[in-house]
C-alpha atoms as a PDB file:
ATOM      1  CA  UNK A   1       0.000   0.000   0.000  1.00  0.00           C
ATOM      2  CA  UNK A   2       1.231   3.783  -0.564  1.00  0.00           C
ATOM      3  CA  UNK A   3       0.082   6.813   1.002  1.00  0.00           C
ATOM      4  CA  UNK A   4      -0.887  10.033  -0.808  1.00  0.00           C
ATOM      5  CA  UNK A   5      -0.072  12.985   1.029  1.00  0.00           C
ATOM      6  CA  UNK A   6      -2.397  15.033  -0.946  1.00  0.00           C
ATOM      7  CA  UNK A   7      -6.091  15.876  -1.621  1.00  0.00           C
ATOM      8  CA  UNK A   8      -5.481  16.655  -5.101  1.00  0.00           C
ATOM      9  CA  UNK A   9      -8.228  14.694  -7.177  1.00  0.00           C
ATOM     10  CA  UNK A  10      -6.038  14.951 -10.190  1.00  0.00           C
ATOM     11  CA  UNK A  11      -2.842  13.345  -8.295  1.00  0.00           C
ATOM     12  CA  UNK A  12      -5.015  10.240  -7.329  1.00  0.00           C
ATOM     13  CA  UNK A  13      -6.970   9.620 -10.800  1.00  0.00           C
ATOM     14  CA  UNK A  14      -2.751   9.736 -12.204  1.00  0.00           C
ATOM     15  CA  UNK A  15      -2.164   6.975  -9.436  1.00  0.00           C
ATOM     16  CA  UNK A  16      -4.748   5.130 -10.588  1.00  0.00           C
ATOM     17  CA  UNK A  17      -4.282   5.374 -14.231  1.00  0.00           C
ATOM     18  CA  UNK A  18      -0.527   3.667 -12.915  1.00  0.00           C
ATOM     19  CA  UNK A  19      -2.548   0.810 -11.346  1.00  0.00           C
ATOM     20  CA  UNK A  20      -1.553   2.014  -8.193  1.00  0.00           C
ATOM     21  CA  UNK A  21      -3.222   1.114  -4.699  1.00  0.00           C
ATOM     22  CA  UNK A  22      -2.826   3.492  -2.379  1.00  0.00           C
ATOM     23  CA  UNK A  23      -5.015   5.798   0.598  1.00  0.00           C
ATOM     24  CA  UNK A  24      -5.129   9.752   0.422  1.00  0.00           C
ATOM     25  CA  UNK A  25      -3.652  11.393   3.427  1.00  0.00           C
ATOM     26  CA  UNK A  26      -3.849  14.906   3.086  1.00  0.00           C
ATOM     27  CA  UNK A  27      -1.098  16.936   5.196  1.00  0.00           C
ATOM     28  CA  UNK A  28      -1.012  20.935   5.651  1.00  0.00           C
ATOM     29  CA  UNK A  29       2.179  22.265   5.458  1.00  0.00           C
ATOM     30  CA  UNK A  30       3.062  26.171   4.977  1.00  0.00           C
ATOM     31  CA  UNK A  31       3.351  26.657   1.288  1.00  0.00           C
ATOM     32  CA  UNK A  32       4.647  29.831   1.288  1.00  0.00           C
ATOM     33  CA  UNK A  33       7.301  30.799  -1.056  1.00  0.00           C
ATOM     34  CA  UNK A  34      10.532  31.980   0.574  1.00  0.00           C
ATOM     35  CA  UNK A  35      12.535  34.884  -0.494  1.00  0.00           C
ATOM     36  CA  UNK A  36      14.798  34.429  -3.660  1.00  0.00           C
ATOM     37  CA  UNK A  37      14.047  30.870  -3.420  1.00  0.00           C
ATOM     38  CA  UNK A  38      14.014  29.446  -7.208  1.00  0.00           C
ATOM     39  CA  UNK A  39      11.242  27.910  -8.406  1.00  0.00           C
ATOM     40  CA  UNK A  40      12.502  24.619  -8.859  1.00  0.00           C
ATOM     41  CA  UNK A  41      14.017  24.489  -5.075  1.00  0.00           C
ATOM     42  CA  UNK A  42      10.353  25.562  -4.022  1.00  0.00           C
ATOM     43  CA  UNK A  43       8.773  23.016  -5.886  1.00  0.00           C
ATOM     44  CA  UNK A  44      11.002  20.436  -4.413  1.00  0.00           C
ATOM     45  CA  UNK A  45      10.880  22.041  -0.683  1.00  0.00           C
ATOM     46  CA  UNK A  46       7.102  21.058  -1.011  1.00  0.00           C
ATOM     47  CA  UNK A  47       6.973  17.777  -2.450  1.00  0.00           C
ATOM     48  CA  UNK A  48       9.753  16.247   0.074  1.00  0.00           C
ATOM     49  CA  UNK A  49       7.884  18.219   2.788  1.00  0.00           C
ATOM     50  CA  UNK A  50       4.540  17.264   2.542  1.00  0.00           C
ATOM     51  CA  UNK A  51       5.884  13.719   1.938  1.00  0.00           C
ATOM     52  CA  UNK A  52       7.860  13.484   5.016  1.00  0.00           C
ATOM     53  CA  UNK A  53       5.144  15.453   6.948  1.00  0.00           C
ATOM     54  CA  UNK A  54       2.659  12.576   5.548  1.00  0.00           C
ATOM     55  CA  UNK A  55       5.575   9.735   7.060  1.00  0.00           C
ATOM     56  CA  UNK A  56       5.556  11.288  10.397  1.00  0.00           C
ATOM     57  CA  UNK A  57       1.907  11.337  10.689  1.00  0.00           C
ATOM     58  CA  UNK A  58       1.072   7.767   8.715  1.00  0.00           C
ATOM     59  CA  UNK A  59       2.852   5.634  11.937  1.00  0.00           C
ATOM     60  CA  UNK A  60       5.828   5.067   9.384  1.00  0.00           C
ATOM     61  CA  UNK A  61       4.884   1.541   7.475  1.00  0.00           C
ATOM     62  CA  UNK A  62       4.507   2.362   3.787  1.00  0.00           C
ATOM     63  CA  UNK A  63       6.126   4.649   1.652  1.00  0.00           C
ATOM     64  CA  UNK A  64       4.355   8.188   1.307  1.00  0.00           C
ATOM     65  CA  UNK A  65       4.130  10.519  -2.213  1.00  0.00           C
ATOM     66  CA  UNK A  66       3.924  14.293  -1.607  1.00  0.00           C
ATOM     67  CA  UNK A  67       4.088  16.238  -4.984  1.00  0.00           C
ATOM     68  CA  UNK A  68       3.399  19.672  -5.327  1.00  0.00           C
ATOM     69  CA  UNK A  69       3.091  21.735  -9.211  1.00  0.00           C
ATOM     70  CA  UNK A  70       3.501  25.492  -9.614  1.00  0.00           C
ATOM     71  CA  UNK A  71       3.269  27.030 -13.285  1.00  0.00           C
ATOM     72  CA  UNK A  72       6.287  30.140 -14.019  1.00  0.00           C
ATOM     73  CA  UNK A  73       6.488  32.691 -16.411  1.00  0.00           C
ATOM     74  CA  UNK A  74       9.236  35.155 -16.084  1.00  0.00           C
ATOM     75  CA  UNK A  75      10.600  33.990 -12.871  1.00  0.00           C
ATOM     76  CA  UNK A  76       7.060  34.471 -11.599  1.00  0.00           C
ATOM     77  CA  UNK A  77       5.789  31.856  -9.652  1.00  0.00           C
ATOM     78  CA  UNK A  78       1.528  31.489 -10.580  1.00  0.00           C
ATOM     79  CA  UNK A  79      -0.011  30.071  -7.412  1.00  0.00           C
ATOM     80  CA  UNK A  80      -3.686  29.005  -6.925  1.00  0.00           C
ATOM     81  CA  UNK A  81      -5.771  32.709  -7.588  1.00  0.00           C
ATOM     82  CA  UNK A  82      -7.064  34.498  -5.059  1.00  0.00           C
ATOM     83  CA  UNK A  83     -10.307  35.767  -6.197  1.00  0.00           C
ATOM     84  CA  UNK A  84     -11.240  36.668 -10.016  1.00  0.00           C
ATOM     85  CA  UNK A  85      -9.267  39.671 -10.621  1.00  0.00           C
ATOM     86  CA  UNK A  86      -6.392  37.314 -10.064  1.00  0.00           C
ATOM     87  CA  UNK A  87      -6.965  34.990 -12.321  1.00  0.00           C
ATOM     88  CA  UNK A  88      -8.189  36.948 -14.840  1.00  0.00           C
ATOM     89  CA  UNK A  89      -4.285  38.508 -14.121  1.00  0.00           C
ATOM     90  CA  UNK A  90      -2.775  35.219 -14.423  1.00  0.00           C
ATOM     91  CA  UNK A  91      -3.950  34.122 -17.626  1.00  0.00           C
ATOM     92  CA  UNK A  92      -3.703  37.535 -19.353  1.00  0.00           C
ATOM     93  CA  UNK A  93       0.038  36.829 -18.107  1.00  0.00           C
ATOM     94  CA  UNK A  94      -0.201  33.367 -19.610  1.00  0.00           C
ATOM     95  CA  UNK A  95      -1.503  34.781 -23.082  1.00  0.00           C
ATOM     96  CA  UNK A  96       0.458  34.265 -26.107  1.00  0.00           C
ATOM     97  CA  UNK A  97       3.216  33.363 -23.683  1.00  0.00           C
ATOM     98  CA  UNK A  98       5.415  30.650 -22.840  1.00  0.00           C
ATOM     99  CA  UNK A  99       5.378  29.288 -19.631  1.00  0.00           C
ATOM    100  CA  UNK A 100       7.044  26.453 -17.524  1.00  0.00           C
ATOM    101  CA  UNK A 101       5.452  23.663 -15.084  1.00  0.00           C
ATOM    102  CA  UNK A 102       7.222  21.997 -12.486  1.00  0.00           C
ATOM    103  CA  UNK A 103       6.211  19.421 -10.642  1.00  0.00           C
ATOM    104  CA  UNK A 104       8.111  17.629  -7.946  1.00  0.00           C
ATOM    105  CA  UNK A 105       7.761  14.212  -6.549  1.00  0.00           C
ATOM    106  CA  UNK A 106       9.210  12.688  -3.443  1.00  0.00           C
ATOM    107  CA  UNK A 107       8.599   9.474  -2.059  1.00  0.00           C
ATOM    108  CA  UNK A 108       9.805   8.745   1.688  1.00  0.00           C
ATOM    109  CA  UNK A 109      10.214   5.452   3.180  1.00  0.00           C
ATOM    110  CA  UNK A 110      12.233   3.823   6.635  1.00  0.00           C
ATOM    111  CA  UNK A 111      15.386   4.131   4.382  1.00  0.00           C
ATOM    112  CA  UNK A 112      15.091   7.602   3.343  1.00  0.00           C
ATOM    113  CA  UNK A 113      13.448   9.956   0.728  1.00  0.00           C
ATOM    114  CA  UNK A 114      14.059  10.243  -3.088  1.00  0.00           C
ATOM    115  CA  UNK A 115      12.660  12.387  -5.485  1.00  0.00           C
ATOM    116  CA  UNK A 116      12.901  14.467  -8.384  1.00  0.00           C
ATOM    117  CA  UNK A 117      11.178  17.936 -10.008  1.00  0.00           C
ATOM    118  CA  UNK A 118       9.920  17.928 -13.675  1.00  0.00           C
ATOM    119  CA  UNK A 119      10.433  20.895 -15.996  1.00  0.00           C
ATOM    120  CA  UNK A 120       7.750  20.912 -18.796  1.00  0.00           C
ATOM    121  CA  UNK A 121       7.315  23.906 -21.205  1.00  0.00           C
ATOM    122  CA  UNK A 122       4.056  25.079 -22.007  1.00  0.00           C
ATOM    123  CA  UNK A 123       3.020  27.839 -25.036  1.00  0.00           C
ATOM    124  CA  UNK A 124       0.065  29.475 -24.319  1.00  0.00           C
ATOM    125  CA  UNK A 125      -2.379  30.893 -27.330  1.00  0.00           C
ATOM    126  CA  UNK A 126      -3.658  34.340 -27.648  1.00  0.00           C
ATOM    127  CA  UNK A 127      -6.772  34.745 -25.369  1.00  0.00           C
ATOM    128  CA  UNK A 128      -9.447  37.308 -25.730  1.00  0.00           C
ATOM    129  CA  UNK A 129     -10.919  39.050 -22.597  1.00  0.00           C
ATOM    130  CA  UNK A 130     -14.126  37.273 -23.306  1.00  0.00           C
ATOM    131  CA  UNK A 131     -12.237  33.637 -23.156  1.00  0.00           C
ATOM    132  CA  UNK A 132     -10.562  34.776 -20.254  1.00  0.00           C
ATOM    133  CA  UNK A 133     -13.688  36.007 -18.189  1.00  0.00           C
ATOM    134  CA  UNK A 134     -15.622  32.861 -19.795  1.00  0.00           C
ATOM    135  CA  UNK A 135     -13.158  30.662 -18.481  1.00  0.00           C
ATOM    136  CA  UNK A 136     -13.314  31.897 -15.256  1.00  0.00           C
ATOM    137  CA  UNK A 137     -17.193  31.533 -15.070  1.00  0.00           C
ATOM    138  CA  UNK A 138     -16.719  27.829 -15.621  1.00  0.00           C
ATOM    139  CA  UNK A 139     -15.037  27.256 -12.625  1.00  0.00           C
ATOM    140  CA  UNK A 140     -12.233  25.301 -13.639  1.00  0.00           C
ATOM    141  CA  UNK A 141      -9.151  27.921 -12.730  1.00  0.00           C
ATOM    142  CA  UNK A 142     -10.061  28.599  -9.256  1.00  0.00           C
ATOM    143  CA  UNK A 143      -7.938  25.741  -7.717  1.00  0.00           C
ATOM    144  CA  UNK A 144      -5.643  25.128  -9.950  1.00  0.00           C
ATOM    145  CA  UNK A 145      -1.822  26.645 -10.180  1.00  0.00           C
ATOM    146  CA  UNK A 146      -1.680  29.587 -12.941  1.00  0.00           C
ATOM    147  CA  UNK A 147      -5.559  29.511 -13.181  1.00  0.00           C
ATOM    148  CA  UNK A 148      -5.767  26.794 -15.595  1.00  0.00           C
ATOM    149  CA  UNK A 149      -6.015  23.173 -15.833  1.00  0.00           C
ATOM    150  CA  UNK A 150      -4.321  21.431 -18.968  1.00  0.00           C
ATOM    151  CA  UNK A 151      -6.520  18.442 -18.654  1.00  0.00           C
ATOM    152  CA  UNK A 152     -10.253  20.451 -18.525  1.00  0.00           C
ATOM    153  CA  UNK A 153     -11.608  23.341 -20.717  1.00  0.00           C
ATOM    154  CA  UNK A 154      -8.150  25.086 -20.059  1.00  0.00           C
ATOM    155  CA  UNK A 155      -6.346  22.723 -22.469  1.00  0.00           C
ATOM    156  CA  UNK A 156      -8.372  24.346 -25.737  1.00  0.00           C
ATOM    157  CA  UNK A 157      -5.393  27.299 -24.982  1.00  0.00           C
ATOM    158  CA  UNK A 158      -2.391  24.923 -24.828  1.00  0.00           C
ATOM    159  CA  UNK A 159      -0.534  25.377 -28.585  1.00  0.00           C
ATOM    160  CA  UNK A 160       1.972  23.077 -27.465  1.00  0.00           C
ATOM    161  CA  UNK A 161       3.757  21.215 -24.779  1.00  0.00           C
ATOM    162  CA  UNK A 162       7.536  20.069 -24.543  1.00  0.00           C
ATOM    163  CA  UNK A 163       8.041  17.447 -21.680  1.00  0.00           C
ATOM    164  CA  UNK A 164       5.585  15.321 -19.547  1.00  0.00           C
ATOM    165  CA  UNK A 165       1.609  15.816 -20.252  1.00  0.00           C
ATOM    166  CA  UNK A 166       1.023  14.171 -16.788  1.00  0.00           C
ATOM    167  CA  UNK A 167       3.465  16.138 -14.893  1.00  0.00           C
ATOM    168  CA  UNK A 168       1.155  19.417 -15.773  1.00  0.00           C
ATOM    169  CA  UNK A 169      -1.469  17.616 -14.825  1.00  0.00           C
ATOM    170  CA  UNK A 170       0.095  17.381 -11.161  1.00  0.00           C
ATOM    171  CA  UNK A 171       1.887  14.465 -11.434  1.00  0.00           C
ATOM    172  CA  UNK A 172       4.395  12.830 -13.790  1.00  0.00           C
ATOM    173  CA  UNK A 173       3.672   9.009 -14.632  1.00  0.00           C
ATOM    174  CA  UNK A 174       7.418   7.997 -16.009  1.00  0.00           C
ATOM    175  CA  UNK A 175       9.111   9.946 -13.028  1.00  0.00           C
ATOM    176  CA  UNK A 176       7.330   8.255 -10.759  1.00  0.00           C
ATOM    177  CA  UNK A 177       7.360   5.050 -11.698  1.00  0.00           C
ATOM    178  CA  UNK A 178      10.929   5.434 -11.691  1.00  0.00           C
ATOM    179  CA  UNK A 179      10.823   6.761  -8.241  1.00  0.00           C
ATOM    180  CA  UNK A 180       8.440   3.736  -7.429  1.00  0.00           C
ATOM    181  CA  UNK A 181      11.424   1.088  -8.967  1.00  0.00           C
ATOM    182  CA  UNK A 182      14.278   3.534  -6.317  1.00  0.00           C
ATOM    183  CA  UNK A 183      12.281   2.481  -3.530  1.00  0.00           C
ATOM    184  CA  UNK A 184      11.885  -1.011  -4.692  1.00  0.00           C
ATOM    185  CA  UNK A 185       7.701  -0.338  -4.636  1.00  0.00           C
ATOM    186  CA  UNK A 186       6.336  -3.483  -6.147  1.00  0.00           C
ATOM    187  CA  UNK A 187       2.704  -2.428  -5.975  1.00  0.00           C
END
């Protein structure tokens, strides 16, 4: 069995799609940015916190997955938006632009933690301020890192992606497989 440390919907139907049985676990940890930290060292902060945090609490038996995604565009780290207004800011940032994903994966275990943070590129089509505000009015960006979700209504904007489809999704399926085979996971 493997523990999710995560309430992300998207993160379990991934672990599914692998075949994978595991339990959610959801963990809160402080996800706030610190200053001048890259985003790739963020990324990575998160995913091997929330997965130890979930091996502390979990009384220590199976191996635990945190992940954590967060979309960047000039440096620019696109959380979850606050309210409308931010949104509507994030994807007019997102517009015609190119934009990166990373997601990072940890898995931690008695013998230690492993993990790794995917880079994907993502180019962005022109969007109107009616797409944008009708977009918003669907619902779909107000959880989701950067205000969009590549997997929903938001992909119709995506011109093109170079790296892992998953991993923008919230969780990469190769990466962690591989991470899966580190560990010795033989689900």
């Amino acid at each position: 069995m493997l523990l999710l440390a995560s309430q992300s919907p998207r993160r379990a139907e991934l672990l599914k799609q692998m075949g994978l049985v595991f339990q959610t676990m959801p963990v809160d940890l402080d996800e706030t940015i610190l200053s001048n930290e890259a985003p790739l060292d963020y990324v990575r902060r998160l995913a091997c916190g929330k997965s130890a945090l979930g091996w502390q609490k979990s009384g220590q038996n199976m191996p635990v997955l945190g992940a954590d995604t967060v979309v960047v565009i000039n440096h620019l780290v696109l959380g979850k938006p606050q309210d409308k207004a931010d949104a509507q800011r994030m994807l007019r940032l997102l517009s015609d632009n190119i934009h990166h994903v990373y997601t990072g994966v940890a898995l931690t275990t008695g013998e230690g933690q492993v993990y790794c943070v995917v880079k994907t590129q993502v180019k962005f089509a022109a969007l109107s301020v009616q797409q944008i505000d009708d977009y918003w009015h669907s619902g779909e960006p107000v959880d989701k890192a950067g205000s969009y979700a590549i997997q929903g209504l938001g992909g119709q904007f995506v011109e093109n992606i170079q790296g892992s489809y998953s991993a923008v999704v919230g969780l990469p399926l190769f990466e962690t497989r591989q991470l899966l085979n580190k560990i010795g996971y033989q689900p």
